[in-house]
N, C-alpha and C. Protein backbone atom coordinates (compact mmCIF):
# COMPACT_ATOMS: atom_id res chain seq x y z
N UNK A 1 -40.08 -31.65 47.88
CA UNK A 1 -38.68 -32.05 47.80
C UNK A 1 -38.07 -31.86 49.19
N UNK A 2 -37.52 -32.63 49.79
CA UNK A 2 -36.73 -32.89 50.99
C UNK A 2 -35.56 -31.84 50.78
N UNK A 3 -34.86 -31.53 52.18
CA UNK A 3 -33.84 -30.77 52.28
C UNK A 3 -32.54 -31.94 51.21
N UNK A 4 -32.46 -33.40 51.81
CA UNK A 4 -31.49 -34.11 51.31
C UNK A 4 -31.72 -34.42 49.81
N UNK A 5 -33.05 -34.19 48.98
CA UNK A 5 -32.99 -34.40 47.66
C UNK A 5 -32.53 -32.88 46.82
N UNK A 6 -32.89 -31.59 47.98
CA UNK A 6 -32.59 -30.62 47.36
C UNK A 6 -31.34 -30.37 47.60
N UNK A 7 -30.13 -30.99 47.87
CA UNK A 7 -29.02 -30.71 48.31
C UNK A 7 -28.48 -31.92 47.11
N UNK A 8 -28.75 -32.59 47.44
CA UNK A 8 -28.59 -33.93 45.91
C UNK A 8 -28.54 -32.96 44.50
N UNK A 9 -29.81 -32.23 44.47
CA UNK A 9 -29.81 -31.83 43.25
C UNK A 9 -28.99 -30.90 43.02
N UNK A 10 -28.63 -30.15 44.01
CA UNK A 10 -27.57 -28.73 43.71
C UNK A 10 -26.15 -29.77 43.20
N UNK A 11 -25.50 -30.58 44.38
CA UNK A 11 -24.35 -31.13 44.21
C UNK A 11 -24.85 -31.72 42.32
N UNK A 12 -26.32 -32.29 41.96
CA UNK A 12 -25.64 -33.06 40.14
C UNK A 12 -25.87 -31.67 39.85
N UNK A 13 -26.24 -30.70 39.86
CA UNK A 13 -25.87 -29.31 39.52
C UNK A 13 -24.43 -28.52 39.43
N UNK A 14 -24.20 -28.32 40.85
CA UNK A 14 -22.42 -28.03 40.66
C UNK A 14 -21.22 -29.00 40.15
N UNK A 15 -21.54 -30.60 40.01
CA UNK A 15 -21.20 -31.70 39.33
C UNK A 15 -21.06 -31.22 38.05
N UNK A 16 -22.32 -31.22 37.32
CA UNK A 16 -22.44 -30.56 36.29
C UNK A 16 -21.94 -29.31 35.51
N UNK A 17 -21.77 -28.30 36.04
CA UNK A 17 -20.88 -27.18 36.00
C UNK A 17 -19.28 -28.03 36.12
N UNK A 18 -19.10 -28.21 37.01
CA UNK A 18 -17.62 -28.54 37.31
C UNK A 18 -17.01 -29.40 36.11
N UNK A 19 -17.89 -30.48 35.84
CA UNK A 19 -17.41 -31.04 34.58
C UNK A 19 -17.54 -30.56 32.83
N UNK A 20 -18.56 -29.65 33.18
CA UNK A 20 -18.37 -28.67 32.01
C UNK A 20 -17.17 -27.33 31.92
N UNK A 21 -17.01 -27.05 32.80
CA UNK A 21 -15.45 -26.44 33.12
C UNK A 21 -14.07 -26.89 33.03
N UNK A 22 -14.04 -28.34 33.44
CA UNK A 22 -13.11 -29.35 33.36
C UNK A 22 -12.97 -29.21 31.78
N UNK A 23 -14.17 -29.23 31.32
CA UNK A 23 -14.06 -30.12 29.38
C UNK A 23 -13.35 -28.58 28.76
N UNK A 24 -14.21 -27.72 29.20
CA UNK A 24 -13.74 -26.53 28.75
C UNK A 24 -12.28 -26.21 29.33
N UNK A 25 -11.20 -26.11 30.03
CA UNK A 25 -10.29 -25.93 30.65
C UNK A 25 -9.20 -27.37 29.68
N UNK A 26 -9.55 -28.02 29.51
CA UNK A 26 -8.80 -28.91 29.00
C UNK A 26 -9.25 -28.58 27.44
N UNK A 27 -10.27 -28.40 26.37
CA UNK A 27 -9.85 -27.50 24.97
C UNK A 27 -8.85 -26.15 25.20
N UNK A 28 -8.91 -25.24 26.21
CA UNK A 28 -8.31 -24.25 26.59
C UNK A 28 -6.62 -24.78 26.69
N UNK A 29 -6.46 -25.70 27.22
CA UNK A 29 -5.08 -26.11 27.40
C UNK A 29 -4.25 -26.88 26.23
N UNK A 30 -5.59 -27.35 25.32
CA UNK A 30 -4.88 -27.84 24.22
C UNK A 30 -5.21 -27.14 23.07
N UNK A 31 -5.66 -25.65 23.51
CA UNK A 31 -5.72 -24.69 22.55
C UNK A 31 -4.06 -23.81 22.54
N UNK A 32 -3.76 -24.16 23.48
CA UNK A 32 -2.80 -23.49 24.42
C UNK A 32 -1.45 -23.96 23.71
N UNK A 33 -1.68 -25.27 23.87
CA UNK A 33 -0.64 -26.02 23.73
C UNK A 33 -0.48 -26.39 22.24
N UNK A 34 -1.24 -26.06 21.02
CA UNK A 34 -1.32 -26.08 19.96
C UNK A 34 -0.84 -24.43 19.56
N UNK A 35 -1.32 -23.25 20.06
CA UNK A 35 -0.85 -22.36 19.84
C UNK A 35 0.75 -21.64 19.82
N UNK A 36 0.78 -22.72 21.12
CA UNK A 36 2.15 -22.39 21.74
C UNK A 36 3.25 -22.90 20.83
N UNK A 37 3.01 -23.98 20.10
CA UNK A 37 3.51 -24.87 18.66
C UNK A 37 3.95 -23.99 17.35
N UNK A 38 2.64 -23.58 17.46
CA UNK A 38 2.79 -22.40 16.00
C UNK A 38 3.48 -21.40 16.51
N UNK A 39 3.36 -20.56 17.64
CA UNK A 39 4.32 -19.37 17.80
C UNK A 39 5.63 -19.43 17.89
N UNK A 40 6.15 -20.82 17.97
CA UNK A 40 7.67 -21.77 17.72
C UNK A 40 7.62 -22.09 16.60
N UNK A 41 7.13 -22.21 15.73
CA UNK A 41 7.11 -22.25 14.53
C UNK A 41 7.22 -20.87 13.74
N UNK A 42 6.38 -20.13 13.84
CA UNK A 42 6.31 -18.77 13.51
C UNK A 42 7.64 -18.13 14.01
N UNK A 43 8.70 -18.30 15.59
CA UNK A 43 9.53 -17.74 15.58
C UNK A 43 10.49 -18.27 14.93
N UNK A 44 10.27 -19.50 14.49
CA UNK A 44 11.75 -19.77 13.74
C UNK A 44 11.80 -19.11 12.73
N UNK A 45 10.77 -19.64 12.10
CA UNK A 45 10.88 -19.06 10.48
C UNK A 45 11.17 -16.97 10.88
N UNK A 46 10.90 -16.36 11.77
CA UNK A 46 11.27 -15.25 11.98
C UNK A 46 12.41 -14.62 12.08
N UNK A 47 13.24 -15.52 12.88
CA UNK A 47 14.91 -16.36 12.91
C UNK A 47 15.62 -16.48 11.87
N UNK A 48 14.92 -16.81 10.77
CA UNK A 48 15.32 -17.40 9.44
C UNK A 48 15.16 -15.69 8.80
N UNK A 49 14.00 -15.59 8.77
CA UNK A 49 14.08 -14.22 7.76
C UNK A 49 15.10 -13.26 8.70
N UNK A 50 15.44 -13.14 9.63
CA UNK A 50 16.31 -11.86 10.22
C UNK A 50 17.70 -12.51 9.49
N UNK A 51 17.47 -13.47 9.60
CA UNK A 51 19.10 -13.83 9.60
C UNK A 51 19.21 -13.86 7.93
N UNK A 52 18.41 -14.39 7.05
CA UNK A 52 18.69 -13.58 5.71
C UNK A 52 18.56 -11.89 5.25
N UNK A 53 17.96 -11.15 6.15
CA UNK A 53 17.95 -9.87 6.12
C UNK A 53 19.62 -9.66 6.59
N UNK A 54 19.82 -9.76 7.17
CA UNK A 54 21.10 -9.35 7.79
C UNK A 54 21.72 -9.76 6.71
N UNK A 55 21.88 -10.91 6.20
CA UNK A 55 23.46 -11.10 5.17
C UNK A 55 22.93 -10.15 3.90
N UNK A 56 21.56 -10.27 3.69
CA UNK A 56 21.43 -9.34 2.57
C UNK A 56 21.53 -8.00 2.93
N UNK A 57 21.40 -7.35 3.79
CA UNK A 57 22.14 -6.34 4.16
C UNK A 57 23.26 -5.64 4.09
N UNK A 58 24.34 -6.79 4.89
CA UNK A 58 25.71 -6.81 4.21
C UNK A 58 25.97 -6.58 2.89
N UNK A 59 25.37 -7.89 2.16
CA UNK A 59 25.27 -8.01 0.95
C UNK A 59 25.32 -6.48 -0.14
N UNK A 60 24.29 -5.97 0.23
CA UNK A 60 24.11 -4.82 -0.07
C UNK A 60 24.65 -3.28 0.15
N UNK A 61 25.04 -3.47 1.33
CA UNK A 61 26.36 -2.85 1.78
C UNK A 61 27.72 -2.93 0.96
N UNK A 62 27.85 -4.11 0.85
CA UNK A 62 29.13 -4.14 0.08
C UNK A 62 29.07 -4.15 -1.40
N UNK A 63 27.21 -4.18 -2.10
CA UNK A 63 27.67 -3.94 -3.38
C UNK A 63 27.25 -2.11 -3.33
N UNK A 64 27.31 -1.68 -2.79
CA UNK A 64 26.96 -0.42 -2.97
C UNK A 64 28.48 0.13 -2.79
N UNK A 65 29.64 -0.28 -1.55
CA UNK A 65 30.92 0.29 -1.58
C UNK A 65 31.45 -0.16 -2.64
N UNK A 66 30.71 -1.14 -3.56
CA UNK A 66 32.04 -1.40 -4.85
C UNK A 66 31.22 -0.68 -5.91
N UNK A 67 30.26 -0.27 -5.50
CA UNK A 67 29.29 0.72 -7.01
C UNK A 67 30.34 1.86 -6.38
N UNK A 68 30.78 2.55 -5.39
CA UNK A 68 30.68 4.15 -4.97
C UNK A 68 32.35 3.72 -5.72
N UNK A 69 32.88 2.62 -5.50
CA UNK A 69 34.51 2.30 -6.37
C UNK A 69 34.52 2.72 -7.83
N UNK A 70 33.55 1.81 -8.09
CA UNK A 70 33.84 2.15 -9.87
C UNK A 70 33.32 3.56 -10.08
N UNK A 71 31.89 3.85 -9.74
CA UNK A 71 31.89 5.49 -9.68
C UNK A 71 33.15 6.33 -10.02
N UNK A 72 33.71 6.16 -8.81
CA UNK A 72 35.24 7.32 -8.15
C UNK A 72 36.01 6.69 -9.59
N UNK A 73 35.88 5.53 -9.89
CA UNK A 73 36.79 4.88 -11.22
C UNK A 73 36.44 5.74 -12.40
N UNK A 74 35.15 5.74 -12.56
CA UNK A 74 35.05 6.18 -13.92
C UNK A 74 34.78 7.42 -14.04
N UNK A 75 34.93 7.96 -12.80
CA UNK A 75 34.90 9.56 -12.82
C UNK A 75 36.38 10.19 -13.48
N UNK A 76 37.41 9.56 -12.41
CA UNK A 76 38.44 9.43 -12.98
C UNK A 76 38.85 9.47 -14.51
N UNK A 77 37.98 8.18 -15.06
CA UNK A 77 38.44 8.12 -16.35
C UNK A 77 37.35 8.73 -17.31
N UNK A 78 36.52 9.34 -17.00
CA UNK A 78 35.92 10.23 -17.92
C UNK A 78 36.74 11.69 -17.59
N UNK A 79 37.10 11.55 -16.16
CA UNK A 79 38.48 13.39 -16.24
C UNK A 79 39.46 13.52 -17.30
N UNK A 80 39.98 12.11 -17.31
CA UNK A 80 40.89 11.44 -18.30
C UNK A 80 40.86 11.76 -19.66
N UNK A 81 39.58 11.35 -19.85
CA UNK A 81 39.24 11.17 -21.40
C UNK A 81 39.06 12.83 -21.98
N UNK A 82 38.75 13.57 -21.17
CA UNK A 82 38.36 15.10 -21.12
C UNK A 82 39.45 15.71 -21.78
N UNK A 83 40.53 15.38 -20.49
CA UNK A 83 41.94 15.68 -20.54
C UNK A 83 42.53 15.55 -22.34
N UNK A 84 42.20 14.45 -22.09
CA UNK A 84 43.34 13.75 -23.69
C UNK A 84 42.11 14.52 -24.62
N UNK A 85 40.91 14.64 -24.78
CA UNK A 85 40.74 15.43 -25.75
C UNK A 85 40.86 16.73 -26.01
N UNK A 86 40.53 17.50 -25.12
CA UNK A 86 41.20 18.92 -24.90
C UNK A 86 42.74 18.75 -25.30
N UNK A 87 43.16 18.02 -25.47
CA UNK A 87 44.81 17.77 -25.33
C UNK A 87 45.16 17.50 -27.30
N UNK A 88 43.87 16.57 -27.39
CA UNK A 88 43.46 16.02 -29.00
C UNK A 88 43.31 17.60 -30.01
N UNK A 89 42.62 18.50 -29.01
CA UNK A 89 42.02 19.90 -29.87
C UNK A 89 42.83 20.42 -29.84
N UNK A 90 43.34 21.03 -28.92
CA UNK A 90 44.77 22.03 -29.14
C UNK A 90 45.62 21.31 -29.91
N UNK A 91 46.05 20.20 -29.98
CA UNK A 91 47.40 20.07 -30.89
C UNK A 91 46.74 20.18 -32.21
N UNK A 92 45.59 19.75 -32.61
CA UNK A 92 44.83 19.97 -33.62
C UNK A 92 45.15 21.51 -34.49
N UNK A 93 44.56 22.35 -33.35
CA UNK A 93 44.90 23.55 -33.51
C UNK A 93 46.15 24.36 -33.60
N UNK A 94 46.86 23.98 -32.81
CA UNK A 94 48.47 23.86 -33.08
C UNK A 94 48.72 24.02 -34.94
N UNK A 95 48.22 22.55 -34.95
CA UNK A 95 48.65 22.14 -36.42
C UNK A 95 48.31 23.15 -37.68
N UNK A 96 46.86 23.46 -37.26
CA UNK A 96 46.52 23.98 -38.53
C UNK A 96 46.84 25.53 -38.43
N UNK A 97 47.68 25.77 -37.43
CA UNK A 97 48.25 27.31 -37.47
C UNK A 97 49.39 26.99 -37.92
């Protein structure tokens, strides 16, 4: 083999490489560019769930300050009801003296 056929053969050699790098570098870029799709996809919908977390949050926030309302309400009116019966017994007792 001649210096110029063995120099031929390296260049369809590094030819060869180079265009197998090329093929590979371009799946890589449209691996890339397909991935890059879904992780915009994936952040929206991520977008979406924060932003229903948050109102349900609120949401929940505010049914819990109107549970701690009626609570304080019916604490109230079970003091109430205490009241008027203790109130029911003694006159009771009253009476039958």
């Amino acid at each position: 083999m001649t210096k110029i056929e063995q120099l031929e053969s390296e260049i369809k050699q590094k030819t060869k490489e180079l265009n197998i790098s090329l093929k590979t570098q371009i799946l890589l870029r449209e691996r890339l560019k397909s991935n890059t799709k879904t992780l915009g996809e994936v952040l929206d919908q991520l977008k979406a769930i924060e932003a229903y977390l948050e109102n349900s949050n609120e949401y929940v926030y505010k049914l819990k300050q109107e549970n701690r309302k009626l609570k304080l309400s019916c604490d109230e009116w079970v003091k109430r009801a205490i009241e008027l019966e203790f109130e029911v017994l003694s006159a009771r007792d009253a009476a039958k003296e």
